[in-house]
Protein backbone atom coordinates (compact mmCIF):
# COMPACT_ATOMS: atom_id res chain seq x y z
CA UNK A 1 -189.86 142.37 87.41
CA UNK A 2 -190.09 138.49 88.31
CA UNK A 3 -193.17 136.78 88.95
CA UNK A 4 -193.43 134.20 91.17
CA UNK A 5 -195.42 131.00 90.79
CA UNK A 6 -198.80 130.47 91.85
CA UNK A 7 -199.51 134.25 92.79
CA UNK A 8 -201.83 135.71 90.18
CA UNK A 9 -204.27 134.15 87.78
CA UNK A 10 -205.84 130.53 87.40
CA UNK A 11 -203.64 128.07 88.71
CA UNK A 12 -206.19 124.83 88.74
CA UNK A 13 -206.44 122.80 86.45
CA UNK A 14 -209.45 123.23 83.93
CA UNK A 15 -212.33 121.29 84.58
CA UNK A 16 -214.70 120.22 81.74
CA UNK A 17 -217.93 122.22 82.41
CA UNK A 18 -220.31 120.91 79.72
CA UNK A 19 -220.99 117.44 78.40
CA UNK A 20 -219.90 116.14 74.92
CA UNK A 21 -223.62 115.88 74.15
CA UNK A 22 -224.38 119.46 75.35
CA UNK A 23 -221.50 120.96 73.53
CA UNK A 24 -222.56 118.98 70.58
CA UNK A 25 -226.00 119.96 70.84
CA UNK A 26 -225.17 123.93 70.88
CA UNK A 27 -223.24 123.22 68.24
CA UNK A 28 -225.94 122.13 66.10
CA UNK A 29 -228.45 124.97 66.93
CA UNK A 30 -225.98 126.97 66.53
CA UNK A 31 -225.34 125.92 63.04
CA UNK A 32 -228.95 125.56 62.23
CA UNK A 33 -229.26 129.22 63.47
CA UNK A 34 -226.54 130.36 60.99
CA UNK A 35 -228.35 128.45 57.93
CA UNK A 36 -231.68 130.04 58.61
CA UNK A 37 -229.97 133.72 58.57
CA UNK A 38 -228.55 133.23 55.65
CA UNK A 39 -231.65 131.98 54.31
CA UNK A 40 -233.24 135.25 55.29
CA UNK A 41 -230.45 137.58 54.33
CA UNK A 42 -230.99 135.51 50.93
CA UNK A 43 -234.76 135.76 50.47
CA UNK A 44 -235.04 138.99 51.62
CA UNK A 45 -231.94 140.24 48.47
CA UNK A 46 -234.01 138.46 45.89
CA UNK A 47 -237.26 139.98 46.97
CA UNK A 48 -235.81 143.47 46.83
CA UNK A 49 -234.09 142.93 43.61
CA UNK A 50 -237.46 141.26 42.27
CA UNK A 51 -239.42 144.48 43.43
CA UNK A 52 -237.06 146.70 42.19
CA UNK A 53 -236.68 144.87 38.81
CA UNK A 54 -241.00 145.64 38.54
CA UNK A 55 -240.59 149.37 39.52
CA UNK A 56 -242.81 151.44 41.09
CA UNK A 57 -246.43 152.03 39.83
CA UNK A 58 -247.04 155.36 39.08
């Protein structure tokens, strides 16, 4: 099968969208969003290893 030119698909050229800064800047909140999980994931391991390490009060 032979496909011809220009028939299926995007053919334009791409066009920038965003703005540097606005690519930049969801960058950053997006990095900023991945510290603070991980900051949370962390916390919340310690407390549970803290808690268990006390045991339960009978």
């Amino acid at each position: 099968m032979m496909r011809t030119s220009g028939t299926a698909g995007f053919q334009s050229p791409s066009a920038t969208v965003a703005s540097s800064r606005l690519t930049h800047a969801v960058a950053a909140s997006l990095a900023v969003a991945a510290l603070s999980l991980c900051l949370i994931v962390t916390l919340t391991v310690l407390s549970t290893k803290a808690t268990m390490a006390m045991g339960l009060p009978v």
